[in-house]
Protein backbone atom coordinates (compact mmCIF):
# COMPACT_ATOMS: atom_id res chain seq x y z
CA UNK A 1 -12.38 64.55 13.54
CA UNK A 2 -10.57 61.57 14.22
CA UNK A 3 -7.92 59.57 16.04
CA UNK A 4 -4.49 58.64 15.41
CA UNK A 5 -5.40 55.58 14.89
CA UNK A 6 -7.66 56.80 11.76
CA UNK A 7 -11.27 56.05 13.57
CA UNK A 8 -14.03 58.77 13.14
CA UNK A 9 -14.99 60.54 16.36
CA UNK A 10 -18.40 61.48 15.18
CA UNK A 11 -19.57 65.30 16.34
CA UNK A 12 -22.78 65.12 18.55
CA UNK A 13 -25.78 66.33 16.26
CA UNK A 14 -28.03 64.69 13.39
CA UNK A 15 -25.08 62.68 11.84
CA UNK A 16 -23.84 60.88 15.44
CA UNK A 17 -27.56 59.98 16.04
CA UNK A 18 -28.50 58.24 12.49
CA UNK A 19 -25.15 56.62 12.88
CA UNK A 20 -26.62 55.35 16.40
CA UNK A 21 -29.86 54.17 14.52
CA UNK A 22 -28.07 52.13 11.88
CA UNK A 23 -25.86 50.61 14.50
CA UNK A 24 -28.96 49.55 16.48
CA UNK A 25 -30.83 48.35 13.77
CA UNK A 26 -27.94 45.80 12.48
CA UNK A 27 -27.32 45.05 16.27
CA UNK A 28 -31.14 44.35 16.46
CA UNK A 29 -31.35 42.09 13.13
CA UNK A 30 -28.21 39.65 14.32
CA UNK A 31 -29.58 39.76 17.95
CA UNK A 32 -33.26 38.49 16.82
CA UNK A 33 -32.10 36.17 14.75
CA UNK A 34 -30.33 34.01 17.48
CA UNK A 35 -33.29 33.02 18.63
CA UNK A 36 -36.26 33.99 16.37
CA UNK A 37 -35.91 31.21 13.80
CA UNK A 38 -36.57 28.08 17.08
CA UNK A 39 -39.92 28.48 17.27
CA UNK A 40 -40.87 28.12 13.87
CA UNK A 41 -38.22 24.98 13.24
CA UNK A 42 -42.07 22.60 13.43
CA UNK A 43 -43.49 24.56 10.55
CA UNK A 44 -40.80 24.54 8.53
CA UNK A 45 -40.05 21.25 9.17
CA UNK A 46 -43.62 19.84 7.19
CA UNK A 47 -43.31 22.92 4.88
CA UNK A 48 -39.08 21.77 3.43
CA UNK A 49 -40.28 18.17 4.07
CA UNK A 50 -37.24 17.47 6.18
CA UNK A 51 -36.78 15.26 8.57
CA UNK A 52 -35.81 16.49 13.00
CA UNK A 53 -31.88 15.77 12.55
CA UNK A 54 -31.93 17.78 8.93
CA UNK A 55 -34.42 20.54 10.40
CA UNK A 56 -32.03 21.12 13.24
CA UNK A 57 -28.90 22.47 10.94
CA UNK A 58 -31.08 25.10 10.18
CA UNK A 59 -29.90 26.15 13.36
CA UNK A 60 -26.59 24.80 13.31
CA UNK A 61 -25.40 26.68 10.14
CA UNK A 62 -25.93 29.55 11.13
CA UNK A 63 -24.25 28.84 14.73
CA UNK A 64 -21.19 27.49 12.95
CA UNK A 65 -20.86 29.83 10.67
CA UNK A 66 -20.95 33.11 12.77
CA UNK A 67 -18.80 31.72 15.03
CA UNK A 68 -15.82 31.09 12.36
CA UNK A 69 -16.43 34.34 11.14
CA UNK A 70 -16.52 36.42 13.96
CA UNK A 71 -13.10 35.65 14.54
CA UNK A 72 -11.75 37.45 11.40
CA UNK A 73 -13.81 40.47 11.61
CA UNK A 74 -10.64 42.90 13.19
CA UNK A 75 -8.41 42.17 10.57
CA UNK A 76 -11.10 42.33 7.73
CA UNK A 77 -12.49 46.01 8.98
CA UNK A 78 -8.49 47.01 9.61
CA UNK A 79 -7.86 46.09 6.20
CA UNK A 80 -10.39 46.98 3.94
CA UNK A 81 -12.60 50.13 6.13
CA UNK A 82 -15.37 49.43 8.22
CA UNK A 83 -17.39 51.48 6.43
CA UNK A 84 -16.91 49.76 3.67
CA UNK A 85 -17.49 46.03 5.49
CA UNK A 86 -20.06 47.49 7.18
CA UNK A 87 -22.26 47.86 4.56
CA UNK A 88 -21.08 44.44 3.08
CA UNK A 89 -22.40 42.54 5.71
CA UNK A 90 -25.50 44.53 6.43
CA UNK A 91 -26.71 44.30 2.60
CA UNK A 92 -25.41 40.37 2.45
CA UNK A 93 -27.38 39.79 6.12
CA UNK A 94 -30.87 41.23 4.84
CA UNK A 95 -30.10 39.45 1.19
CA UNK A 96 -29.47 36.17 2.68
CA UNK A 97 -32.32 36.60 5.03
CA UNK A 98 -34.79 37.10 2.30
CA UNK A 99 -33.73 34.02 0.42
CA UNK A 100 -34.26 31.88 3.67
CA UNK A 101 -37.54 33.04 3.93
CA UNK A 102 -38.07 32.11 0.05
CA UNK A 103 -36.35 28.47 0.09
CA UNK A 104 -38.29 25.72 -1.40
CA UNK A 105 -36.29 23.04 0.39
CA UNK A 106 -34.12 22.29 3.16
CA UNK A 107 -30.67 22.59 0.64
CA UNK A 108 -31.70 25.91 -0.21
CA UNK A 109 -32.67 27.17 3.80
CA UNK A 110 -29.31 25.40 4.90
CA UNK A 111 -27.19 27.32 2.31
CA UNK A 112 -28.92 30.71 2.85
CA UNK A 113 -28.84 30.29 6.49
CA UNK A 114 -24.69 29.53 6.39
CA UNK A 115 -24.63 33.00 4.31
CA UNK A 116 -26.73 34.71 6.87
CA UNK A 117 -24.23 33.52 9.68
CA UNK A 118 -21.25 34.62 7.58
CA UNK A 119 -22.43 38.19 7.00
CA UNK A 120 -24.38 38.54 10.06
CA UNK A 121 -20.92 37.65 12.21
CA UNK A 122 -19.66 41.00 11.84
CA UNK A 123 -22.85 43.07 12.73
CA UNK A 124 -22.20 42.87 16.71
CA UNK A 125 -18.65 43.50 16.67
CA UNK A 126 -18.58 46.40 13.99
CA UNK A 127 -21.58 47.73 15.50
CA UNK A 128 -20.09 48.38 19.16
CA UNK A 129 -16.73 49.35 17.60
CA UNK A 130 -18.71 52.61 15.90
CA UNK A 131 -20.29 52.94 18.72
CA UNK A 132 -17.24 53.32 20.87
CA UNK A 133 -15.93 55.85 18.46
CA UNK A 134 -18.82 57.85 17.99
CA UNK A 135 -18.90 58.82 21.96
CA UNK A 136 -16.43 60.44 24.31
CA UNK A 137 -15.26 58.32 27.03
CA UNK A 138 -17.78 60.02 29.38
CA UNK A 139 -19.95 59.16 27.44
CA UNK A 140 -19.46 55.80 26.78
CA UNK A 141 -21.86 54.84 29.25
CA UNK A 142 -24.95 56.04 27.54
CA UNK A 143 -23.41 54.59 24.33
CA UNK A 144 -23.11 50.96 25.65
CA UNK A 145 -26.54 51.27 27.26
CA UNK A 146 -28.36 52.27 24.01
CA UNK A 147 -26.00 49.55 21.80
CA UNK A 148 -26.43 46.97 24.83
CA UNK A 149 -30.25 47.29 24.37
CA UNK A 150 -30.37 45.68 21.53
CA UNK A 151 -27.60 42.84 22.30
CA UNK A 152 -29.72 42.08 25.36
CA UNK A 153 -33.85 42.26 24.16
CA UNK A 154 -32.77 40.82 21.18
CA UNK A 155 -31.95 37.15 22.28
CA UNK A 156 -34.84 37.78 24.93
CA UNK A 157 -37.82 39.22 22.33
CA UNK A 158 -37.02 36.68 19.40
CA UNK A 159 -39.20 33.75 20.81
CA UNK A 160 -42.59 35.97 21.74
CA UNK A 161 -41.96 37.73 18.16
CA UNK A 162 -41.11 34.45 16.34
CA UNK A 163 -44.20 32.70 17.93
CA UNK A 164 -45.84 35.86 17.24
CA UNK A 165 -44.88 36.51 13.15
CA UNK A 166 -45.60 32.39 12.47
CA UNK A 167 -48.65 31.88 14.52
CA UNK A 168 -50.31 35.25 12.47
CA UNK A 169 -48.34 34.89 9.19
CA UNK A 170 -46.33 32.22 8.65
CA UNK A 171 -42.61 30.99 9.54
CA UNK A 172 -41.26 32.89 6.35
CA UNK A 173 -41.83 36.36 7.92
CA UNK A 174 -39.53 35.35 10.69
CA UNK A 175 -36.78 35.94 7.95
CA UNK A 176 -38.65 38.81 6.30
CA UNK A 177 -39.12 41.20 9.40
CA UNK A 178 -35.30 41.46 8.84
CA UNK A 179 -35.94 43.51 5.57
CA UNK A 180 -36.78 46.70 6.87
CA UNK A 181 -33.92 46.96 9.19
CA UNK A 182 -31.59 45.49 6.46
CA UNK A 183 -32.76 48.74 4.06
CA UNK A 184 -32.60 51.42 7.06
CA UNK A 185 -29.19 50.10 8.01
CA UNK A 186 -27.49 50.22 4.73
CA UNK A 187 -28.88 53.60 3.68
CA UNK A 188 -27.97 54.83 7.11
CA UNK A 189 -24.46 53.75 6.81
CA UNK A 190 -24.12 54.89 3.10
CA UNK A 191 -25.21 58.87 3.75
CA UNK A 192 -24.00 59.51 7.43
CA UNK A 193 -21.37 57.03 8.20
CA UNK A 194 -17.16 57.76 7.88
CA UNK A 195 -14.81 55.46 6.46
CA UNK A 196 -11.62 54.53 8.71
CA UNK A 197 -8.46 54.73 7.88
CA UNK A 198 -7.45 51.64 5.52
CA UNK A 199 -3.85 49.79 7.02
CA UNK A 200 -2.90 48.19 2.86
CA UNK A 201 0.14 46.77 4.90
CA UNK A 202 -1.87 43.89 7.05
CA UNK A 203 -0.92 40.48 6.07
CA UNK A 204 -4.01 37.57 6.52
CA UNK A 205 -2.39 35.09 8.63
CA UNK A 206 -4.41 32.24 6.76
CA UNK A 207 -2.41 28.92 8.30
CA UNK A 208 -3.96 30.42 12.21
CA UNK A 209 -7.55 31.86 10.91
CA UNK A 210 -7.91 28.10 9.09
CA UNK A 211 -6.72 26.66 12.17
CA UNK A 212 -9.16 28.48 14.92
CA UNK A 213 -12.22 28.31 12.21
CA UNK A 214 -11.65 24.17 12.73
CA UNK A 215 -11.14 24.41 16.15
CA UNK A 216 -14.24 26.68 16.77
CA UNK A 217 -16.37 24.86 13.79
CA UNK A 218 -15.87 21.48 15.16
CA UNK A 219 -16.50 22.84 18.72
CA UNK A 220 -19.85 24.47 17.98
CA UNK A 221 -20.76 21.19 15.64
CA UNK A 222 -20.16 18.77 18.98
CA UNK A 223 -22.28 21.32 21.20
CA UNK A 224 -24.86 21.62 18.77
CA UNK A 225 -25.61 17.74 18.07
CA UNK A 226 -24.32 16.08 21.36
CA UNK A 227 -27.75 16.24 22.68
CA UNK A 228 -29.15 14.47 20.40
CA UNK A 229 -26.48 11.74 19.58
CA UNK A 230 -25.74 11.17 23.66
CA UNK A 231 -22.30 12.97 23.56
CA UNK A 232 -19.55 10.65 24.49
CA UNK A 233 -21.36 7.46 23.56
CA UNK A 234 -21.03 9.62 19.50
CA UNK A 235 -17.85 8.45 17.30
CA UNK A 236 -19.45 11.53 15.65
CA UNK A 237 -18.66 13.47 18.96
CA UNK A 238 -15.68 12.61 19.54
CA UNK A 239 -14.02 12.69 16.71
CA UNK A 240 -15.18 16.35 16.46
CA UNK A 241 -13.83 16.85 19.95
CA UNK A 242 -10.94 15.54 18.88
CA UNK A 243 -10.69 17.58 15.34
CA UNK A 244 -11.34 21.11 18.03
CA UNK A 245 -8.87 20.00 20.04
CA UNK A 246 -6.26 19.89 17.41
CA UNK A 247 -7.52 22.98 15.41
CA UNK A 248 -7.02 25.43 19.06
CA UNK A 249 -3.78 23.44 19.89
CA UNK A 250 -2.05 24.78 15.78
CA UNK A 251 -4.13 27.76 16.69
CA UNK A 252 -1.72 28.50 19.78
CA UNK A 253 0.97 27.26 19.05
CA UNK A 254 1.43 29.02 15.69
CA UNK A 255 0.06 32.00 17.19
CA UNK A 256 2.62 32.59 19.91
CA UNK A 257 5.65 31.70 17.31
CA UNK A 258 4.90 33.76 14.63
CA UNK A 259 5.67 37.31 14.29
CA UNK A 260 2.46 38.31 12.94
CA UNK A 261 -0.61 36.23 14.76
CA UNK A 262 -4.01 36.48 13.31
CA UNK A 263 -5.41 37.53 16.57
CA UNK A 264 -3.41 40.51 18.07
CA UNK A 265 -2.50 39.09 21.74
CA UNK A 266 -2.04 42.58 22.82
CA UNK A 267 -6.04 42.91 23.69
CA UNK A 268 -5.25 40.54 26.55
CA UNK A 269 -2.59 42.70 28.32
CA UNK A 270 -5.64 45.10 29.18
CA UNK A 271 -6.44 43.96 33.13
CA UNK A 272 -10.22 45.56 32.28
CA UNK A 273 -10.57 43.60 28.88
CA UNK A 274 -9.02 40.35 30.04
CA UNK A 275 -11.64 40.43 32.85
CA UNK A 276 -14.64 41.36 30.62
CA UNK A 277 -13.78 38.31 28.80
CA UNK A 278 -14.90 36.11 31.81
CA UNK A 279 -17.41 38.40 32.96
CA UNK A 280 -18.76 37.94 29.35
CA UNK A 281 -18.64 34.17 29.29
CA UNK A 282 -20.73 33.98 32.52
CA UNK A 283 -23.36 36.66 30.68
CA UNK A 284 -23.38 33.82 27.76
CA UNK A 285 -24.06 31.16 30.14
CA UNK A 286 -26.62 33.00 31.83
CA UNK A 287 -28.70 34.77 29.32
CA UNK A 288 -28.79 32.31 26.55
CA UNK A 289 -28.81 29.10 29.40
CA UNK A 290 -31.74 30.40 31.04
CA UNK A 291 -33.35 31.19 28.01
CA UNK A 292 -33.17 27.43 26.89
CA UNK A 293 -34.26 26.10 29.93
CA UNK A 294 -37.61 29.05 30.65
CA UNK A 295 -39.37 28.22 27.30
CA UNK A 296 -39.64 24.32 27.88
CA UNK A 297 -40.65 25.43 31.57
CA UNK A 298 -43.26 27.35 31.03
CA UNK A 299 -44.57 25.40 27.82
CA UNK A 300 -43.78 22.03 28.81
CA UNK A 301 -43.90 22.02 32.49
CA UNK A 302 -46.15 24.43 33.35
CA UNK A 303 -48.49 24.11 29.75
CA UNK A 304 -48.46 27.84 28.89
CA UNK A 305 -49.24 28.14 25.48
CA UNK A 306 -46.72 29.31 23.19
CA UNK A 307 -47.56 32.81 23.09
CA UNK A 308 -48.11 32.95 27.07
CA UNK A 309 -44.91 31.67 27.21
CA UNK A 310 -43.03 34.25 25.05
CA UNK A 311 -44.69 36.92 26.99
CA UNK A 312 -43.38 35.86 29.95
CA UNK A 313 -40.00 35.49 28.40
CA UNK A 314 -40.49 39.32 27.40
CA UNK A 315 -41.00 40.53 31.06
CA UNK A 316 -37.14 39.58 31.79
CA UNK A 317 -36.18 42.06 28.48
CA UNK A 318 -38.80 44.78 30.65
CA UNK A 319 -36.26 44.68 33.56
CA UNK A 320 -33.20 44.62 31.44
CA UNK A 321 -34.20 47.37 29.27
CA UNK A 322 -35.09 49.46 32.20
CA UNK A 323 -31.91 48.56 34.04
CA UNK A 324 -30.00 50.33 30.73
CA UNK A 325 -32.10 53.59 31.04
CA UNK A 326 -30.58 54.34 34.72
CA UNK A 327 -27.56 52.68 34.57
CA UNK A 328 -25.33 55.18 32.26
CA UNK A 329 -26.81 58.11 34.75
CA UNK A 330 -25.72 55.14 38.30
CA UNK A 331 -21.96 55.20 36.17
CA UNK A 332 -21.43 58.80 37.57
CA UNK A 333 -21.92 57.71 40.76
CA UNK A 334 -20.74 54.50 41.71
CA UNK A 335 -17.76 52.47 40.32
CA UNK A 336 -18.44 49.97 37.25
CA UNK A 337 -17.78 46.86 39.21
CA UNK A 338 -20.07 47.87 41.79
CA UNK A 339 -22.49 47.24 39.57
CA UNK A 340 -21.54 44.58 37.99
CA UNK A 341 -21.65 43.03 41.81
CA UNK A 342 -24.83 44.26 42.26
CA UNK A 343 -26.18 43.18 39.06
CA UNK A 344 -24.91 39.28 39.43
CA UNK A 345 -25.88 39.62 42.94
CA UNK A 346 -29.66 40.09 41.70
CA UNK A 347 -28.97 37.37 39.50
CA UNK A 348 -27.86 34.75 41.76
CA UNK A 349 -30.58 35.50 43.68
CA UNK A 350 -33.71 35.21 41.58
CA UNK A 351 -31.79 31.89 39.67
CA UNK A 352 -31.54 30.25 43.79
CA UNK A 353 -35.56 31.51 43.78
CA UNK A 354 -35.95 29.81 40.56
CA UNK A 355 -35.09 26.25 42.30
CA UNK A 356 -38.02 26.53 44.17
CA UNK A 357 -40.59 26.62 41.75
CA UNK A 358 -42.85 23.96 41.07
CA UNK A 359 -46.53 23.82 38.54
CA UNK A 360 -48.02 25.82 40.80
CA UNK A 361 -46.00 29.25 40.79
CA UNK A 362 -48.03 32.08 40.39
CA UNK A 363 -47.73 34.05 37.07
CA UNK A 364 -47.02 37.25 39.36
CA UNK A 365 -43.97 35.65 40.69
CA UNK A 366 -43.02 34.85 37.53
CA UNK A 367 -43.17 38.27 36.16
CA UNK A 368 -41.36 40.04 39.15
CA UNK A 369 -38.90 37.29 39.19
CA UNK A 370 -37.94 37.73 35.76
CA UNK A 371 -37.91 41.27 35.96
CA UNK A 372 -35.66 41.50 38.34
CA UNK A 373 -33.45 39.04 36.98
CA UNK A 374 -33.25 41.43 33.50
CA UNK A 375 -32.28 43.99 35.86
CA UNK A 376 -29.32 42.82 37.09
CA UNK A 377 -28.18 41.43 34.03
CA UNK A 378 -29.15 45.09 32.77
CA UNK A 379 -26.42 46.41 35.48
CA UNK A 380 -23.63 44.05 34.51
CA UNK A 381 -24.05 44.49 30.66
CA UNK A 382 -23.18 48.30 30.33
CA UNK A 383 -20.96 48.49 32.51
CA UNK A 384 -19.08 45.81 32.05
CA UNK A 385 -18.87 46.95 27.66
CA UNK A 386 -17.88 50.40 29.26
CA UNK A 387 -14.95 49.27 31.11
CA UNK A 388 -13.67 46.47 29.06
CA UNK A 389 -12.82 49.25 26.18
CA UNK A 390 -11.88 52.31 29.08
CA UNK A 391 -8.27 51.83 28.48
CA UNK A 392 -7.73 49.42 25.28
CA UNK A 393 -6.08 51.13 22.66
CA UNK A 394 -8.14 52.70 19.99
CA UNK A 395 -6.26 50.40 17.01
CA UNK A 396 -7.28 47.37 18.98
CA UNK A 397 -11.07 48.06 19.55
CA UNK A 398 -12.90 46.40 16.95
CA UNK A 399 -10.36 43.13 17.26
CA UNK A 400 -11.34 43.71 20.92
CA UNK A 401 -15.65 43.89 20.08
CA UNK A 402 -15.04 40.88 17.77
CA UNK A 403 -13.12 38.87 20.70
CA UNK A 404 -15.99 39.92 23.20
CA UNK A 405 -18.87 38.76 20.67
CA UNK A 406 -16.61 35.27 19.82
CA UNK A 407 -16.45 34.29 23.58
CA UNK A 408 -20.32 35.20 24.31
CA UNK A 409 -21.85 33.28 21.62
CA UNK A 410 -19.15 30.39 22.47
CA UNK A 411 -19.87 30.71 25.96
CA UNK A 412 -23.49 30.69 24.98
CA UNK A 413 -22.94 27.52 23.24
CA UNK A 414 -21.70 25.62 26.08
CA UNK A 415 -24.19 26.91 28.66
CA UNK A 416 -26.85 26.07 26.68
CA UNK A 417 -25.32 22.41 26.11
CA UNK A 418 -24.58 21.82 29.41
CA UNK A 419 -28.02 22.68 30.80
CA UNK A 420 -29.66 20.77 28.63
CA UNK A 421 -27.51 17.99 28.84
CA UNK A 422 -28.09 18.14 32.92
CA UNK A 423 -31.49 18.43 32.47
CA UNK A 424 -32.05 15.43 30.35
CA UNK A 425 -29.87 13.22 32.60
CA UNK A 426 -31.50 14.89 35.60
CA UNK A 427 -35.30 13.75 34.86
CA UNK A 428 -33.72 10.33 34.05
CA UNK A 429 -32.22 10.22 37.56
CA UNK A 430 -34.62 11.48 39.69
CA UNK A 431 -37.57 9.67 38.05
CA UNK A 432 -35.09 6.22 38.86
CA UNK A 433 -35.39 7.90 42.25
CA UNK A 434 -38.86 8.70 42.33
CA UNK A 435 -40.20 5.46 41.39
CA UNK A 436 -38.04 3.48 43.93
CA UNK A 437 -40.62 4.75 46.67
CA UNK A 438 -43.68 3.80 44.45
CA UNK A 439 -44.26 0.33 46.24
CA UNK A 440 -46.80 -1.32 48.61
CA UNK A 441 -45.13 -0.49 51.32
CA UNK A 442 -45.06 3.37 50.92
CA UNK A 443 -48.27 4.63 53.64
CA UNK A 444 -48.87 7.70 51.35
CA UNK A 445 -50.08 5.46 48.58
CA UNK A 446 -52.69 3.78 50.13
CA UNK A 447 -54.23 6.36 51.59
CA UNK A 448 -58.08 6.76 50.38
CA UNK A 449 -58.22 9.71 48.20
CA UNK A 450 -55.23 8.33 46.56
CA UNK A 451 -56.79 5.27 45.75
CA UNK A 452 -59.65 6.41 44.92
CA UNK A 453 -58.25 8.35 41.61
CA UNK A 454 -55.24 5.80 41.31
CA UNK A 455 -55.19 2.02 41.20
CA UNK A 456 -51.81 0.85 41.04
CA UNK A 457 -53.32 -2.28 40.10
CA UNK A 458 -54.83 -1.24 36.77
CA UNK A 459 -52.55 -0.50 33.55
CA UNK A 460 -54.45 2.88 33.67
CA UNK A 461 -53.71 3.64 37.46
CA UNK A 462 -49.85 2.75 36.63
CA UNK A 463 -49.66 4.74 33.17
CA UNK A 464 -51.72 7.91 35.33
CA UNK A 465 -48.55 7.52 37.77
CA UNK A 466 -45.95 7.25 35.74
CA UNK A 467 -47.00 10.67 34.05
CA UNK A 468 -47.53 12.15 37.60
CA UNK A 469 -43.61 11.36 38.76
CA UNK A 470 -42.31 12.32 35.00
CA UNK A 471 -44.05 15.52 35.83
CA UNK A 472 -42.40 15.90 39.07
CA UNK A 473 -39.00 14.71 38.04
CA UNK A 474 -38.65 17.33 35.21
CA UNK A 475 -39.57 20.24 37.81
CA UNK A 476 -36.76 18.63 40.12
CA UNK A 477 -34.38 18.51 36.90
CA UNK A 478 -35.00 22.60 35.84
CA UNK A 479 -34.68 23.25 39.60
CA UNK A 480 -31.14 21.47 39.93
CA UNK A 481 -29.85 23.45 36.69
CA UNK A 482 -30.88 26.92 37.72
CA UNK A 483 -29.26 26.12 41.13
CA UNK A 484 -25.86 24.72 38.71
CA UNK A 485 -26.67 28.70 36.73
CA UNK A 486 -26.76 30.63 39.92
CA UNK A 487 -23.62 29.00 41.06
CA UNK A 488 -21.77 29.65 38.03
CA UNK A 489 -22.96 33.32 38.92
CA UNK A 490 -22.57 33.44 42.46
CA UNK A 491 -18.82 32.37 41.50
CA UNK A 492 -18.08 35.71 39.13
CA UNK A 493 -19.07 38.15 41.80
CA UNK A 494 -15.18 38.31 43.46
CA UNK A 495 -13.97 38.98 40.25
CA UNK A 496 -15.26 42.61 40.44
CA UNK A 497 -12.19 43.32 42.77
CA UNK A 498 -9.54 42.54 39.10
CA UNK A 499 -11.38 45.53 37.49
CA UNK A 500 -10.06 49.42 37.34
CA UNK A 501 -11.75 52.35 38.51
CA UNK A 502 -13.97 53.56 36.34
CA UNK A 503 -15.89 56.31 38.20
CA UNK A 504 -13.44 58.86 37.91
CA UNK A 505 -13.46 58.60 33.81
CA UNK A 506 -16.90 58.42 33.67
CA UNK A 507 -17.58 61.77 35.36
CA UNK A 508 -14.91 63.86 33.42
CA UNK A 509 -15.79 65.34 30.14
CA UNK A 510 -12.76 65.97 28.84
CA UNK A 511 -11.83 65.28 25.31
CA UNK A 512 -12.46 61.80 23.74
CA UNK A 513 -9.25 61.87 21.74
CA UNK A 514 -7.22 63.54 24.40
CA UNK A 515 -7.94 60.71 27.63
CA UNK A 516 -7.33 57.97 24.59
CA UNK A 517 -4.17 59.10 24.48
């Protein structure tokens, strides 16, 4: 069975569900490794005798390169069958993943890991798109909340299982575990998955794919290494500003002249797709943000130890993944974007409890708090997939999954920059600010259990002090950046109102080819 548009409406029964497996498994592979190579970047470091700046574009390849090729991934699936491309990139992914975790040097990881990002771009994308097609649209729902699963835990598990594979192996199992998922996925996809319908006719609009892969490449290169080369104060940085800038200003220009764009600007007339896209940029910014600022929290901060840490990280992919076991059962109840409200209303709230945390938070407050905060991000996830696609046209969905993956891991990008960047400036500015009231004059300093321990006097007593307001300055610092996160949240919430019913769809069963058209 299938639609006009030559997609595969896959019959409920054994076929549907290993199609559901395979598309979880790749989902799961490209998810983890977002995050599950950072943790072992120290050990491979001394074991590809490569120095911090050459260690970190073991990251940054990958980055790069799945955001260039994301972009593409409509066209490619249009042109030559998902099926088909499907199976490409899931075979290339585990390939390229096993080679990482055999490199001898840092040449060898670098290349493997650009390879990894190019086949692994299209796993998300192409992944949701058969989901979509394999459901009825009252179904959808359930579809998005099993697919959504692994976009979600993924990001969230890869530190505690990274930490996990190189503390008890080594770091080259952090590319191994990717094996058996590779093999499950492509025999999957081989036996029980359809081909689409191949469109021969579609021309590759080279001249605006070269010019958004520049535009993106240089973007993601500037976020990447501004941290460490002080942004602004970079020629490096600006000059690959300035090389983005130009790349999305061809990129827009040629786009909205031509007759044939590389990206199909139709995706954007759709009121419930245009809004996902900013819904989705402030799930970027939150997921992957808070991410990058809880693991030096807890580890530097707080001193959990690495594992400790990851667990703790895990409890906020508890809440999420029991927010997606209810929420396709809420969706016949209340409307999508109440939801979505409700879920970045959860949000804002346990980021604005977040800026009261100091060394001394309790572990159970910790755990709650994070749990929580999975749940809401739980509520705005599914529903937010589910209504972005309710009324985009079938022949635009997987250009539509690709453009929702692109602006999350850009998004992603940013947040994570940002944050960072605030939170290095931060400690700098409050410890200034800190230190101006550590001076004779200051009652609280001369008080006698102070003294006793601390003698400003002695190079000890000032060293001892120093470390004491560093301390407190960084806690100030995270506090101040999950306040900037919650705002960013708090912010999204009115948006809701832009978005379509939803509730009506979602409680009729009628025909999945029928309410497409």
């Amino acid at each position: 069975m299938t639609t006009d548009a030559g997609h595969p409406i896959a019959v409920p029964g054994l076929r549907r569900n290993m199609v559901t497996i395979c598309a979880m498994t790749a989902t799961i592979m490209q998810a983890l490794d977002t995050t599950i190579a950072n943790v072992a970047l120290p050990y491979m470091q001394g074991s590809l005798s490569a120095s911090q700046d050459q260690i970190n574009w073991v990251l940054t390849s990958y980055i790069v390169a799945a955001a260039i090729m994301t972009a593409p991934v409509g066209w490619i699936a249009n042109r030559f069958g998902r099926k088909r491309i499907f199976i490409l990139c899931s075979a290339g992914f585990t390939i390229a993943s096993v080679m990482c975790g055999l490199a001898q040097d840092i040449t060898q990881m670098v290349v493997f890991r650009l390879l990894q990002g190019i086949f692994g771009a299209a796993l998300v994308p192409l992944s949701q798109a058969v989901m979509l097609d394999s459901y009825a649209l009252h179904e959808r729902a359930k579809a998005m909340a099993i697919w959504g699963m692994g976009v979600m835990m993924g990001p969230i598990m890869g530190p505690s299982l990274g930490a996990w594979l190189t503390e008890t192996y080594s770091w080259h199992w952090v590319f191994f575990v990717n094996l058996p998922f590779g093999i499950i996925t492509v025999a999957g996809l081989l036996i029980f998955m359809d081909e689409t319908k191949l469109n021969t006719g579609l021309q590759f609009d080279w001249f605006g794919f070269t010019a958004l892969a520049v535009g993106i490449g240089s973007l993601q290169l500037a976020l990447d290494r501004g941290e460490q080369l002080d942004w602004l104060e970079s020629w490096e940085i600006v000059i690959e500003l300035i090389i983005s800038g130009t790349g999305f200003y061809y990129f827009f220009a040629h786009s909205f002249t031509t007759k044939r764009p590389f990206v199909q600007f139709a995706i954007f007339k759709d009121r419930n797709f245009s809004t996902a896209l900013i819904f989705m940029v402030v799930i970027g910014v939150v997921l992957f943000s808070t991410m990058a600022l809880a693991s030096p929290l807890f580890q530097n901060a707080y001193g959990y130890p690495i594992l400790t840490a990851g667990l703790l990280l895990a409890t906020r992919g508890g809440g999420t993944f029991m927010a997606m076991m209810m929420v396709s059962r809420l969706m016949g109840y209340f409307e999508a974007r109440t939801l979505i409200a409700t879920g970045l209303t959860l949000m804002a709230f346990t980021l604005y409890e977040m800026t009261g945390w100091t060394a001394d938070v309790a572990v159970q407050t910790i755990v709650v708090n994070s749990i929580v905060q999975g749940f809401g991000l739980g509520l705005v996830f599914v529903p937010l997939s589910t209504a972005a696609f309710m009324t985009l046209p079938n022949h635009l969905r997987t250009d539509g999954t690709s453009m929702l993956t692109l602006v999350r891991n850009v998004a992603s990008s940013i947040g994570i920059s940002i944050v960072i960047a605030q939170l290095t400036r931060g400690t700098t500015r409050v410890h200034a600010v800190l230190t101006e009231h550590i001076n004779p004059f200051n009652n609280a300093l001369q008080m006698p259990n102070v003294t006793s321990t601390i003698n400003l006097n002695t190079d000890m007593g000032r060293a001892t002090m120093d470390l004491i307001v560093s301390a407190q300055a960084q806690i100030i610092a995270f506090s101040q950046d999950f306040a900037l996160v919650a705002l960013v949240t708090i912010c999204a919430i009115p948006l809701v109102l832009i978005l379509k019913s939803t509730k009506a769809a979602m409680r009729a069963p009628s025909d999945h080819a029928a309410i497409m058209e």
